[in-house]
N, C-alpha and C. Protein backbone atom coordinates (compact mmCIF):
# COMPACT_ATOMS: atom_id res chain seq x y z
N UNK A 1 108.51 248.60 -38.76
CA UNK A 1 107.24 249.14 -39.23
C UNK A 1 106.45 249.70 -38.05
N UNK A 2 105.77 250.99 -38.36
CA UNK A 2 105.05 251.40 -37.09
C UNK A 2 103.81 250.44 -37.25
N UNK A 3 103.62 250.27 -36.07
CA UNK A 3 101.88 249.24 -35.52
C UNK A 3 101.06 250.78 -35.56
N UNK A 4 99.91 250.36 -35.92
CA UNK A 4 98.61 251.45 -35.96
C UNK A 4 97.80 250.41 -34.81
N UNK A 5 97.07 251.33 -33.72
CA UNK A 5 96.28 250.72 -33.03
C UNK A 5 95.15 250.57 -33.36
N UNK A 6 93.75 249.64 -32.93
CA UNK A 6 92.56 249.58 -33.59
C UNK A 6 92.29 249.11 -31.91
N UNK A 7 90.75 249.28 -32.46
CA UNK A 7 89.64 249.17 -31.32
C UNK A 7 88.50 248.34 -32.36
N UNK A 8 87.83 247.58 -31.06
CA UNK A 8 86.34 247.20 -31.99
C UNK A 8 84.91 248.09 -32.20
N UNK A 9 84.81 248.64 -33.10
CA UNK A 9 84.14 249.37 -33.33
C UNK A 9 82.50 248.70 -33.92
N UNK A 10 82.65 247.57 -34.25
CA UNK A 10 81.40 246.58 -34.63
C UNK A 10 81.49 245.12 -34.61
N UNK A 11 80.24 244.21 -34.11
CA UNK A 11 80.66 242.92 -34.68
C UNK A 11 79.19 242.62 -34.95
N UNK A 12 78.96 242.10 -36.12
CA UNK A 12 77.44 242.31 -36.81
C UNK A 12 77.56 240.91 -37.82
N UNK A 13 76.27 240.95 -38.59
CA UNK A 13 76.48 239.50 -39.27
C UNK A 13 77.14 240.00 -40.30
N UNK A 14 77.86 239.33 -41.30
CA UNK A 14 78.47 239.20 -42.60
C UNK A 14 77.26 239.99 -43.72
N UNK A 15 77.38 241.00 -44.51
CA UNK A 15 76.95 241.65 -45.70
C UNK A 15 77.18 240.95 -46.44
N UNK A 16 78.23 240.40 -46.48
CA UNK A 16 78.66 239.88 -48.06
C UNK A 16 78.95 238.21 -47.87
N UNK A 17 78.68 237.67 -46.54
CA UNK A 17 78.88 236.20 -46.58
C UNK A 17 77.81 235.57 -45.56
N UNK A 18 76.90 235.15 -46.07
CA UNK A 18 75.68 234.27 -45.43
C UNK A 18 76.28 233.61 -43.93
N UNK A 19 76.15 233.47 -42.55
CA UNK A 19 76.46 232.27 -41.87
C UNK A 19 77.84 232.45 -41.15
N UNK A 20 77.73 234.08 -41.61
CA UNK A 20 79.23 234.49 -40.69
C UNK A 20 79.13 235.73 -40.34
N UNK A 21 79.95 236.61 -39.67
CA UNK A 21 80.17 237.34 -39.09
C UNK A 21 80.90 238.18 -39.42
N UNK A 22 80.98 239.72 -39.21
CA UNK A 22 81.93 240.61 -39.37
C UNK A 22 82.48 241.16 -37.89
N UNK A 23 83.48 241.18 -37.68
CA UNK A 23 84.22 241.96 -36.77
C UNK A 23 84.92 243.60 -37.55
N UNK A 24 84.31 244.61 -36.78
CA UNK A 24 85.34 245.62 -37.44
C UNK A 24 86.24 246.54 -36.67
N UNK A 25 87.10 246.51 -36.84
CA UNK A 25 88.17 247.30 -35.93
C UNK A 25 88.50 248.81 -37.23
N UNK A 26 88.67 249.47 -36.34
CA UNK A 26 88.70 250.80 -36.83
C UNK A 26 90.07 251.76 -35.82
N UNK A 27 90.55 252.23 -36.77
CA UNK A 27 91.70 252.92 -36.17
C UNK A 27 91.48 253.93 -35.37
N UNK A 28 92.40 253.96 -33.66
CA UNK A 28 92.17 255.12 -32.67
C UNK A 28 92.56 255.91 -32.68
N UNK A 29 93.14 256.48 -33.84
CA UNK A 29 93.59 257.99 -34.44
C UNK A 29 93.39 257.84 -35.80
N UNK A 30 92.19 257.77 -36.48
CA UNK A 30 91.62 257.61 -37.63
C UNK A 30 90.41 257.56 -38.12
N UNK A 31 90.48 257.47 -39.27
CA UNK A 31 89.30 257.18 -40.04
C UNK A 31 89.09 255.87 -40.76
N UNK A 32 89.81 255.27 -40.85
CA UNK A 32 89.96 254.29 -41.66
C UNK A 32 89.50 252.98 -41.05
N UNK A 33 88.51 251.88 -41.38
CA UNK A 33 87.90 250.39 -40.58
C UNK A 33 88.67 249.16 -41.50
N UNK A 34 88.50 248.25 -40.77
CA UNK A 34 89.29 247.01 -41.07
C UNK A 34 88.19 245.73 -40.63
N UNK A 35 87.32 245.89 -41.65
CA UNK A 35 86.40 244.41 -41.84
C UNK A 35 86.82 243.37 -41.85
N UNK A 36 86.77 241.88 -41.13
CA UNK A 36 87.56 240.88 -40.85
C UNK A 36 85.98 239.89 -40.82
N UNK A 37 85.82 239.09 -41.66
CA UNK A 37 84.76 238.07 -41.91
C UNK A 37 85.58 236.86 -40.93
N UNK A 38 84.66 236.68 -39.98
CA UNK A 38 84.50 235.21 -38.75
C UNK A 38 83.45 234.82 -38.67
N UNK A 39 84.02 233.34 -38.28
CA UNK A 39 82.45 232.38 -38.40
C UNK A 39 81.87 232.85 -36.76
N UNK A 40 80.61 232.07 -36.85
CA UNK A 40 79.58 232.36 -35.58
C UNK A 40 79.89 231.69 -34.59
N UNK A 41 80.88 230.83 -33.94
CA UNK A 41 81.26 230.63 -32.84
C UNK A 41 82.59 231.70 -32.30
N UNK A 42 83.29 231.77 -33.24
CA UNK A 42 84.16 233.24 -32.83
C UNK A 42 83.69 234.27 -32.71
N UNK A 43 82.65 234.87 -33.49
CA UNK A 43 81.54 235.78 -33.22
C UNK A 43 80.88 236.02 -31.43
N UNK A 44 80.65 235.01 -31.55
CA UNK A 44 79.71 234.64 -30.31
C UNK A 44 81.48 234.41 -29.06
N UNK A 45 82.32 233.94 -28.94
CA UNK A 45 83.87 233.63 -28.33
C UNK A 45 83.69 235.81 -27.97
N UNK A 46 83.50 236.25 -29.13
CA UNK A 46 84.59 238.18 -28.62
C UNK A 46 83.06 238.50 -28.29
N UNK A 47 82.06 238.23 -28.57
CA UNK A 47 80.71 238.91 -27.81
C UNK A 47 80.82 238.97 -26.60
N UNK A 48 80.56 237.32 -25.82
CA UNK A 48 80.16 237.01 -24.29
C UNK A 48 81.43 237.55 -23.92
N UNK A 49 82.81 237.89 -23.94
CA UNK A 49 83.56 238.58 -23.66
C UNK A 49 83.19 240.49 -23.36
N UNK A 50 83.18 240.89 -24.38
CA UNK A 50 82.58 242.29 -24.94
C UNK A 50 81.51 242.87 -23.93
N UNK A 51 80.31 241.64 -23.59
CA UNK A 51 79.48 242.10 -23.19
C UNK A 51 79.45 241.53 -21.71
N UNK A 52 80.68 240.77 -21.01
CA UNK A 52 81.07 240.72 -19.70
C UNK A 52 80.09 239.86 -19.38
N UNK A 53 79.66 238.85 -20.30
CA UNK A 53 78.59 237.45 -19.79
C UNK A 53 79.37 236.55 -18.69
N UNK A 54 78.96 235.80 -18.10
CA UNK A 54 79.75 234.79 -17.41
C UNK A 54 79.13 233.76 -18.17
N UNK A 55 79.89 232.62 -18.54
CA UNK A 55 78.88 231.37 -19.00
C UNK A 55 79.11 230.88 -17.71
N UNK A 56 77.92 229.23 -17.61
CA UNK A 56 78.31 228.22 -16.76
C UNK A 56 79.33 227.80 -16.99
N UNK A 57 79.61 227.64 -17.51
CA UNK A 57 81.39 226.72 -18.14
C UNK A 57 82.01 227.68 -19.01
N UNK A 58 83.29 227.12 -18.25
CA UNK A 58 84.39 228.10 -19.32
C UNK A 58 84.39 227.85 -21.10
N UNK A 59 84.34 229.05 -21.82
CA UNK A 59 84.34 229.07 -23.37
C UNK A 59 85.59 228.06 -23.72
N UNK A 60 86.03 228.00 -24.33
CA UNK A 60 87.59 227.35 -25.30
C UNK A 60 88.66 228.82 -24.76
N UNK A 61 88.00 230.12 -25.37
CA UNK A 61 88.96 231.06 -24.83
C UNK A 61 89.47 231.47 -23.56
N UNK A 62 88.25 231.22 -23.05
CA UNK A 62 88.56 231.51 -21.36
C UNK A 62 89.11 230.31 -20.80
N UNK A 63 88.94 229.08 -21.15
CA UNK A 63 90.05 228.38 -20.49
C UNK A 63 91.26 228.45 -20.83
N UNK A 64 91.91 229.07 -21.99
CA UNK A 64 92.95 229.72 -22.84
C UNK A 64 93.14 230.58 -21.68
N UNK A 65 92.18 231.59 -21.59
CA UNK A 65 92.86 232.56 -20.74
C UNK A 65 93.14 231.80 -19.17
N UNK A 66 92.41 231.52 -18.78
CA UNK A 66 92.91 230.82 -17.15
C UNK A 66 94.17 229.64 -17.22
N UNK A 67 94.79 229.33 -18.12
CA UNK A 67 95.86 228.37 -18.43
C UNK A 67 96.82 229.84 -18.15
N UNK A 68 97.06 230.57 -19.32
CA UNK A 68 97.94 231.50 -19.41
C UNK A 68 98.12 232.37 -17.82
N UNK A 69 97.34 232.61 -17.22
CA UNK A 69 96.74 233.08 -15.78
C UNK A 69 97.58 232.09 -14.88
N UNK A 70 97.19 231.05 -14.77
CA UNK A 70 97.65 230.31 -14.12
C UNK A 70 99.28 230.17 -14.38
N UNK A 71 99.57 230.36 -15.23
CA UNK A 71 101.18 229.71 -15.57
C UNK A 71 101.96 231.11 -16.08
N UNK A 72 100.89 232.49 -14.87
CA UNK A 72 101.68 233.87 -15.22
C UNK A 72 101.82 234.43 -16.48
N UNK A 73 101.60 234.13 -17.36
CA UNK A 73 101.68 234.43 -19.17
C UNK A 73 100.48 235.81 -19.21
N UNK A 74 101.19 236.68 -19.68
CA UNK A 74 100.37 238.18 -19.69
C UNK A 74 100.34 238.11 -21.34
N UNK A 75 99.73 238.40 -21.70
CA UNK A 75 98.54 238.63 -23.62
C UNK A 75 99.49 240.18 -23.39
N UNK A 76 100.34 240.23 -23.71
CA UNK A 76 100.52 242.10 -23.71
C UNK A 76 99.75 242.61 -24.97
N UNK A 77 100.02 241.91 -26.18
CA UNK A 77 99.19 242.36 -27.49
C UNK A 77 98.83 241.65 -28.22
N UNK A 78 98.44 241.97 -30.00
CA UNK A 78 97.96 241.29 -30.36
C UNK A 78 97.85 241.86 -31.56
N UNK A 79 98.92 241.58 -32.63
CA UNK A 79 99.54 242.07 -34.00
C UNK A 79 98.64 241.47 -35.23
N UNK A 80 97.71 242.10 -35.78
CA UNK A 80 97.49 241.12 -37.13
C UNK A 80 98.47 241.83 -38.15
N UNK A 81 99.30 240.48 -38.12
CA UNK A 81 100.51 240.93 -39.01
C UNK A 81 100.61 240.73 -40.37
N UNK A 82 99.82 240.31 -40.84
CA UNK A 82 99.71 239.56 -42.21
C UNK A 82 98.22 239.50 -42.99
N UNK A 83 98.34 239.78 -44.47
CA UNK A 83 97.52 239.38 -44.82
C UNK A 83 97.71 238.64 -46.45
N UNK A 84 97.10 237.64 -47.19
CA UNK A 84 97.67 236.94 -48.01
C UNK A 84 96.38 236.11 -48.50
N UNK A 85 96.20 236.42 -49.60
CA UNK A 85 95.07 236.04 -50.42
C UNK A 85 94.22 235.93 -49.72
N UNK A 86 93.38 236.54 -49.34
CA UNK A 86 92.30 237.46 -48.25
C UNK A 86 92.21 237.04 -47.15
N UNK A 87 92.98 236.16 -46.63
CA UNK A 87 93.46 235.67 -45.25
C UNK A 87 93.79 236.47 -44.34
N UNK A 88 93.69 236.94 -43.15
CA UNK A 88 94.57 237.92 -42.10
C UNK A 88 95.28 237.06 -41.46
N UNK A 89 96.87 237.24 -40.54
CA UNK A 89 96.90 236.32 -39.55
C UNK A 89 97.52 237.51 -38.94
N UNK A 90 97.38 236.93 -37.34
CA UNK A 90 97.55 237.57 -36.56
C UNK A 90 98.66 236.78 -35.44
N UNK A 91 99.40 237.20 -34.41
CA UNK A 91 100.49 236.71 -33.26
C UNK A 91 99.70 237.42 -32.56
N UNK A 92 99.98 236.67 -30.92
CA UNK A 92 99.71 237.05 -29.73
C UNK A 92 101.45 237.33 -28.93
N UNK A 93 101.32 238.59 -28.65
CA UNK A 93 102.42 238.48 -27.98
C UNK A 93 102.66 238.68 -26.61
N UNK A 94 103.19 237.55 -26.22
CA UNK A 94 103.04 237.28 -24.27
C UNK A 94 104.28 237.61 -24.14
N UNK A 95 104.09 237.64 -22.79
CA UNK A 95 105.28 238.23 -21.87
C UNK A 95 105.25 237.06 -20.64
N UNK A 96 106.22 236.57 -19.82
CA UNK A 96 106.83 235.71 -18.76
C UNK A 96 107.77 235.86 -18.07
N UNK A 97 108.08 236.83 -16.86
CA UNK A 97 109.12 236.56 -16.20
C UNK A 97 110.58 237.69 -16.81
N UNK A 98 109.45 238.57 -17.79
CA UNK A 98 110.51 239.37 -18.51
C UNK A 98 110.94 239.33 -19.85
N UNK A 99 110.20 237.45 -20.13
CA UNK A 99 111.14 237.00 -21.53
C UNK A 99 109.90 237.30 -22.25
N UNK A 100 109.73 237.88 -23.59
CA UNK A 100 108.65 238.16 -24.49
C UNK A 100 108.49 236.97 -25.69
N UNK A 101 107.47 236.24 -25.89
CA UNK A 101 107.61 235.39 -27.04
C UNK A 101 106.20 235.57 -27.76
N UNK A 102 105.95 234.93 -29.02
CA UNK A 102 104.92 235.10 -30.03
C UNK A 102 104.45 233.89 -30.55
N UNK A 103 102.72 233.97 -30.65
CA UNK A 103 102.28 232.50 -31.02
C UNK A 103 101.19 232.90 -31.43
N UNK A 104 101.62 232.01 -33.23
CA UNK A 104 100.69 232.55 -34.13
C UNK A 104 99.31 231.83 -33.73
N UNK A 105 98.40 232.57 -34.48
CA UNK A 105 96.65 232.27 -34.02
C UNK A 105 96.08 233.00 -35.20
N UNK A 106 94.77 231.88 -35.10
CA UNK A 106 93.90 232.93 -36.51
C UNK A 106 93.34 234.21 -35.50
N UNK A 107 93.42 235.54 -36.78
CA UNK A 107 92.74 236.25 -36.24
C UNK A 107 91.66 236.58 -35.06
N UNK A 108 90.48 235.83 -35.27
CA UNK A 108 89.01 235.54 -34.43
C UNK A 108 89.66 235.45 -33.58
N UNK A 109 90.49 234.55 -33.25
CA UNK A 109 90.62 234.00 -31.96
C UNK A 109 91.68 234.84 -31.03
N UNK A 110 92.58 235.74 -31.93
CA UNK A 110 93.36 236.68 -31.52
C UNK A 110 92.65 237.76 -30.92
N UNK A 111 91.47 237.99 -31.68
CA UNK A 111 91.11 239.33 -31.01
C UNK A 111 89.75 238.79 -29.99
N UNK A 112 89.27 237.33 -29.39
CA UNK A 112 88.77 237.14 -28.47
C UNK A 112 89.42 237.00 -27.26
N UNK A 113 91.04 236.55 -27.74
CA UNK A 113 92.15 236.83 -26.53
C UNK A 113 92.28 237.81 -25.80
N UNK A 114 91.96 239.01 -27.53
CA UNK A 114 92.72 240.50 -26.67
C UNK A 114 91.11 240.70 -25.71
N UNK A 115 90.22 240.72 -25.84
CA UNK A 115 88.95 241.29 -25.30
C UNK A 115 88.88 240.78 -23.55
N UNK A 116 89.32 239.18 -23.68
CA UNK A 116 89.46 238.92 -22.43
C UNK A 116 90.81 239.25 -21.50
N UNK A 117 91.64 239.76 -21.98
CA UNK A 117 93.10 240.43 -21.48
C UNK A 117 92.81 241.84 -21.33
N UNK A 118 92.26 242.00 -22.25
CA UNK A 118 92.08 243.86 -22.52
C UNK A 118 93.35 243.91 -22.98
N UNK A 119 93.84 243.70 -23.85
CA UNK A 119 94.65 243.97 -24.64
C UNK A 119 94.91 244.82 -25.96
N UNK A 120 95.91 245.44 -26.06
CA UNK A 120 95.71 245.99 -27.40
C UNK A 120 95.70 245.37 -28.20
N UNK A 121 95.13 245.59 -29.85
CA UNK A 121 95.13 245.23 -30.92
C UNK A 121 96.03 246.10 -31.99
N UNK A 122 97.19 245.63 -32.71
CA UNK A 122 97.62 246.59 -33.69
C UNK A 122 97.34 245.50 -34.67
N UNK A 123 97.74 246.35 -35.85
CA UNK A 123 97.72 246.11 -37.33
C UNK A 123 99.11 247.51 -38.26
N UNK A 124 99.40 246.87 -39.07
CA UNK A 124 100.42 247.76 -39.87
C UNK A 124 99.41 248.40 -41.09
N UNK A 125 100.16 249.21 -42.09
CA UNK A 125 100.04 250.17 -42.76
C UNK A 125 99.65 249.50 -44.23
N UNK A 126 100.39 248.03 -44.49
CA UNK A 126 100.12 248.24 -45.68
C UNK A 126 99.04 247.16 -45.46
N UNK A 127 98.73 246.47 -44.36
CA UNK A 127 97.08 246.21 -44.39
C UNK A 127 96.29 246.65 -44.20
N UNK A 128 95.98 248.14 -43.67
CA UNK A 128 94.97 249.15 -44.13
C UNK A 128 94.64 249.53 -45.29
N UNK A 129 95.75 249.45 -46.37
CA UNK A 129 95.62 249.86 -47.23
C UNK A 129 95.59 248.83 -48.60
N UNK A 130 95.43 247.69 -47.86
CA UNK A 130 95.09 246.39 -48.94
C UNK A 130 93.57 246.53 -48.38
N UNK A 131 93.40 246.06 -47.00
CA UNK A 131 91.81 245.82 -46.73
C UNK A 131 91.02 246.61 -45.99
N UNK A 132 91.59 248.49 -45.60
CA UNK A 132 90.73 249.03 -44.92
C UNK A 132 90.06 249.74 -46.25
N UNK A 133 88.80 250.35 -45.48
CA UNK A 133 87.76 250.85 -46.21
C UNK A 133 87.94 252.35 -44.84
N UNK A 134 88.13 253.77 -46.09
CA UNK A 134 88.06 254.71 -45.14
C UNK A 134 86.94 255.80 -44.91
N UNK A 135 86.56 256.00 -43.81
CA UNK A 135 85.25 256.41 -43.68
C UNK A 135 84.72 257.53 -43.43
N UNK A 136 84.57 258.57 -44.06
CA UNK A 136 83.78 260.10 -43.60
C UNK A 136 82.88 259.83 -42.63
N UNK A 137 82.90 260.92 -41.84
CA UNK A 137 81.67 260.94 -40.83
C UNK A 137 80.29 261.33 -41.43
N UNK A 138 80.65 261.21 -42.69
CA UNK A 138 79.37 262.12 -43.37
C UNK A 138 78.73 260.93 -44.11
N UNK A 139 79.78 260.06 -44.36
CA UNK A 139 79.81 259.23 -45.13
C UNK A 139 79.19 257.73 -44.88
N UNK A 140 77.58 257.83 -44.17
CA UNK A 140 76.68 256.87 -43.75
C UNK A 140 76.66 255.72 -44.43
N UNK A 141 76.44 255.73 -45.88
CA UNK A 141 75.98 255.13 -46.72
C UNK A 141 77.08 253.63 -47.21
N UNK A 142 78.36 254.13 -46.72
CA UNK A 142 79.03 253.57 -46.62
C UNK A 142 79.19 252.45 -45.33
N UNK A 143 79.61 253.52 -44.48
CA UNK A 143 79.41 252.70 -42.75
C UNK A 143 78.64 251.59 -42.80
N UNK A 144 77.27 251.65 -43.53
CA UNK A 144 75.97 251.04 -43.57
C UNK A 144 76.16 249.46 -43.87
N UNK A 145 76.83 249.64 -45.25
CA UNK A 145 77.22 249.04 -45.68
C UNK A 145 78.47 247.87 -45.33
N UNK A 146 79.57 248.02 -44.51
CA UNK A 146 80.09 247.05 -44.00
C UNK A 146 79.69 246.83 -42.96
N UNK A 147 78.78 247.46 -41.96
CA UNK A 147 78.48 246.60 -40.44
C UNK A 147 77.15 246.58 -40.37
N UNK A 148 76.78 246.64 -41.28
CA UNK A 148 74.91 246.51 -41.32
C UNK A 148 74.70 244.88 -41.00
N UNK A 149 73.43 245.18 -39.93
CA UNK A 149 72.96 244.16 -39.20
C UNK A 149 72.00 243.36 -40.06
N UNK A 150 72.12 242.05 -40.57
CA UNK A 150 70.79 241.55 -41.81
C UNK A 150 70.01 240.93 -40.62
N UNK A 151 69.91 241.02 -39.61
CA UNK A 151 69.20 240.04 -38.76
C UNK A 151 68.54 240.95 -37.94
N UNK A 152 66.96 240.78 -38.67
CA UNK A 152 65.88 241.39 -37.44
C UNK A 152 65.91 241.36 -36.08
N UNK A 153 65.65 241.80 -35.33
CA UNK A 153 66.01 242.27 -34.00
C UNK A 153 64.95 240.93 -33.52
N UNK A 154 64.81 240.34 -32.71
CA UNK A 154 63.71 239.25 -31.54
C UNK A 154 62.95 240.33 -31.23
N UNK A 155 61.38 239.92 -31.35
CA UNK A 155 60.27 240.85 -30.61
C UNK A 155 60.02 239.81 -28.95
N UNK A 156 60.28 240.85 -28.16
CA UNK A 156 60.54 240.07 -26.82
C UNK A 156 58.79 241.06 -26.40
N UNK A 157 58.12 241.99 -27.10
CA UNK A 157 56.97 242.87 -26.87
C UNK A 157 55.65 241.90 -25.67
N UNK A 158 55.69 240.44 -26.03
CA UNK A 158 54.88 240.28 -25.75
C UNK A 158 55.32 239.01 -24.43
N UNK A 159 56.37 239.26 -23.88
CA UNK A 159 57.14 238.71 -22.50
C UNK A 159 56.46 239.96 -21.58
N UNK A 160 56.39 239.17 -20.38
CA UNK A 160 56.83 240.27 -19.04
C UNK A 160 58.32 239.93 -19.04
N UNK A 161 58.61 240.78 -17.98
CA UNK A 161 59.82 240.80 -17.27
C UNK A 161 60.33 239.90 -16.74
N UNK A 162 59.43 239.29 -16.05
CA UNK A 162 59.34 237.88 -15.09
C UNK A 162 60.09 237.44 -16.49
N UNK A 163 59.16 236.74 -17.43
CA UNK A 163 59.50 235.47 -18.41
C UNK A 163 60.46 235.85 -18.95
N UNK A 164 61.07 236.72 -18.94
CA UNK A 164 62.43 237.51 -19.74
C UNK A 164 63.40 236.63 -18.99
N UNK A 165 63.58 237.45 -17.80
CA UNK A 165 64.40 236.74 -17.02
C UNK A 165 64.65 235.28 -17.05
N UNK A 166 64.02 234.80 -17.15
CA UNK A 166 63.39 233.08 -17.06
C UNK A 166 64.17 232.35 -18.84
N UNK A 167 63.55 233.12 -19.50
CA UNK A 167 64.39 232.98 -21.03
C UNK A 167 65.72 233.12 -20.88
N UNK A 168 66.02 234.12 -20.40
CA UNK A 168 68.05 234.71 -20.36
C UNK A 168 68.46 233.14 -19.92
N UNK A 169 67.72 232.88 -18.33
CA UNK A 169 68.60 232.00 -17.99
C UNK A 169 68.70 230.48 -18.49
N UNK A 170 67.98 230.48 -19.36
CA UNK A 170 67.70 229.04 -20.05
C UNK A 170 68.31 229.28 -21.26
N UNK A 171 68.86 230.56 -22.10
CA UNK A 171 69.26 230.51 -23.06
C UNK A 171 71.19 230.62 -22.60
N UNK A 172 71.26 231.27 -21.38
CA UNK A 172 72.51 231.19 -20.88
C UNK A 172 72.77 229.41 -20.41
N UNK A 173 71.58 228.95 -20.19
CA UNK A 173 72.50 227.50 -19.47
C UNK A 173 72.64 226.47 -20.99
N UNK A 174 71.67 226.86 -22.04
CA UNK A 174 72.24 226.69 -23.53
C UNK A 174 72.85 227.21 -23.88
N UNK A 175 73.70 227.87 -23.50
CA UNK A 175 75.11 228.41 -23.93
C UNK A 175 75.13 228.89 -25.17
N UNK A 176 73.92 230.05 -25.62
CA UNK A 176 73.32 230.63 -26.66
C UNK A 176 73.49 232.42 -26.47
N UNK A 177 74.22 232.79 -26.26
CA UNK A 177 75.22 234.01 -25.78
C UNK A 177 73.92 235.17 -26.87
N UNK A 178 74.72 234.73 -28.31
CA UNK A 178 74.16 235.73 -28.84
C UNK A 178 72.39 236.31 -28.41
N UNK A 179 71.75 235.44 -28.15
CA UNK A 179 70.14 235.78 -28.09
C UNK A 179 69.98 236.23 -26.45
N UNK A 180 71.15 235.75 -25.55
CA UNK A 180 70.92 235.71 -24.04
C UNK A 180 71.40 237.65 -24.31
N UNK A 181 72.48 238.15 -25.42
CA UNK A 181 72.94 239.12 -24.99
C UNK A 181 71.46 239.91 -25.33
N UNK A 182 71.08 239.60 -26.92
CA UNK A 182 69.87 240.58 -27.16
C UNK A 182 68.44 240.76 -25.79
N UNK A 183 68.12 239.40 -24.97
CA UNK A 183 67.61 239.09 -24.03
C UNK A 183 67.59 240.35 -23.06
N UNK A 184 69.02 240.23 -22.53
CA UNK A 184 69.74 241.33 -21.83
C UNK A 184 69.41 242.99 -21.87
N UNK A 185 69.41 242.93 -23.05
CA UNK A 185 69.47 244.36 -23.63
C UNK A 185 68.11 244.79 -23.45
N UNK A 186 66.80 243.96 -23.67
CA UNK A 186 65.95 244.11 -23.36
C UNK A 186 65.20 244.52 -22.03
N UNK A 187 65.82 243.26 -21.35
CA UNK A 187 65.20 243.30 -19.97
C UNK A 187 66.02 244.78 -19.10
N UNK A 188 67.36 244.96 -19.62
CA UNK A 188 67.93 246.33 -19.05
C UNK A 188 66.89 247.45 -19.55
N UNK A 189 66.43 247.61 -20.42
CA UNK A 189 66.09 249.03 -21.41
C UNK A 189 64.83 249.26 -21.15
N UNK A 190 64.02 248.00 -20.53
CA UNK A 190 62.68 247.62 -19.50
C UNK A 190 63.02 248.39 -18.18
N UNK A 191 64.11 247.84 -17.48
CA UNK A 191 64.28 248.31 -16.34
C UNK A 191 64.91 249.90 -16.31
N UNK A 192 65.50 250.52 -16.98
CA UNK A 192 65.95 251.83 -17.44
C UNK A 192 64.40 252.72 -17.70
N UNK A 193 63.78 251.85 -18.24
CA UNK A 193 62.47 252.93 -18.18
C UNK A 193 61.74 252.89 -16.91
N UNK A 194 61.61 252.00 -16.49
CA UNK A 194 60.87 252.00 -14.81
C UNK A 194 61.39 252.81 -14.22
N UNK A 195 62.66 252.99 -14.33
CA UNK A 195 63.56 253.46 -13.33
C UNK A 195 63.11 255.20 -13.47
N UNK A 196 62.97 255.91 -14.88
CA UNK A 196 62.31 256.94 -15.12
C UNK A 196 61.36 257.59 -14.01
């Protein structure tokens, strides 16, 4: 079967499931997205990845990855090969010394592997066409609809800069990724305008 490659194209809260997460990968010669509902610690596992956080302590994945590191094991990819009563599963496939082997993993955690490897992600044909949704560029109303954000943005309006900073790092040593990233975004988009 040919593999179709995907990229992450969104990871936003769940539309259709309270208390979770959507990841969406979307095809790199396509039109077509592949919505994948994960809970909020895998959410938060492919973010601080994504967005090149360091925690104080290693995640669950990143010590995953520094095991594999350590004992030479290269992530070459990362197949969601399956899908089965709305389940996805996915293999990681490593490489060692030449010899190639495969070890199944839920999805989430497959594609927080690939983010910290930089790895590719494939998927086959007839799970696009069980669970992708395909998307016109014209076709907003849709888009909207599977990666729409239900969670108001933090008004950080009434921080300085100083206390920004001061927040990041107290929400980073709580190991609270998601609000340290929005934090981030702030205090950059502060400093991007000074910089003006």
């Amino acid at each position: 079967m040919k593999k179709i490659d995907l990229e992450i194209v969104a990871l936003s809260h769940s539309v259709t499931q309270s208390h979770n997460y959507a990841v969406v990968l979307g095809e790199t010669s396509g039109n077509r997205r592949l919505p994948i509902v994960i809970g909020g610690f895998e959410a938060q596992a492919i973010a601080v990845a994504m967005e090149r956080m360091i925690p104080n302590r290693p995640l669950t994945h990143d010590l995953f990855k520094n095991t594999l590191d350590t004992f030479e094991v290269d992530l070459k990819e990362v197949v969601i090969n399956n899908l089965l009563d709305g389940i996805f599963y996915a293999q990681l496939v490593c490489e060692r010394d030449g010899q190639e082997f495969v070890i199944d993993s839920r999805t989430s955690d497959a594609i927080a592997m690939a983010v910290r490897f930089k790895s590719p992600i494939y998927t086959f044909d007839f799970i696009m066409e069980q669970a992708g949704v395909v998307l016109d560029d014209s076709d907003d109303e849709v888009k909207g609809s599977i990666i729409a954000e239900e969670v108001n943005p933090d008004s950080f309006d009434q921080y300085s800069l100083k206390a920004l900073k001061k927040m990041l790092d107290d929400v980073l040593e709580n190991e609270d990724y998601e609000r340290a990233a929005k934090i981030r975004d702030e205090i950059n988009n502060r400093e991007s305008k000074s910089d003006d």
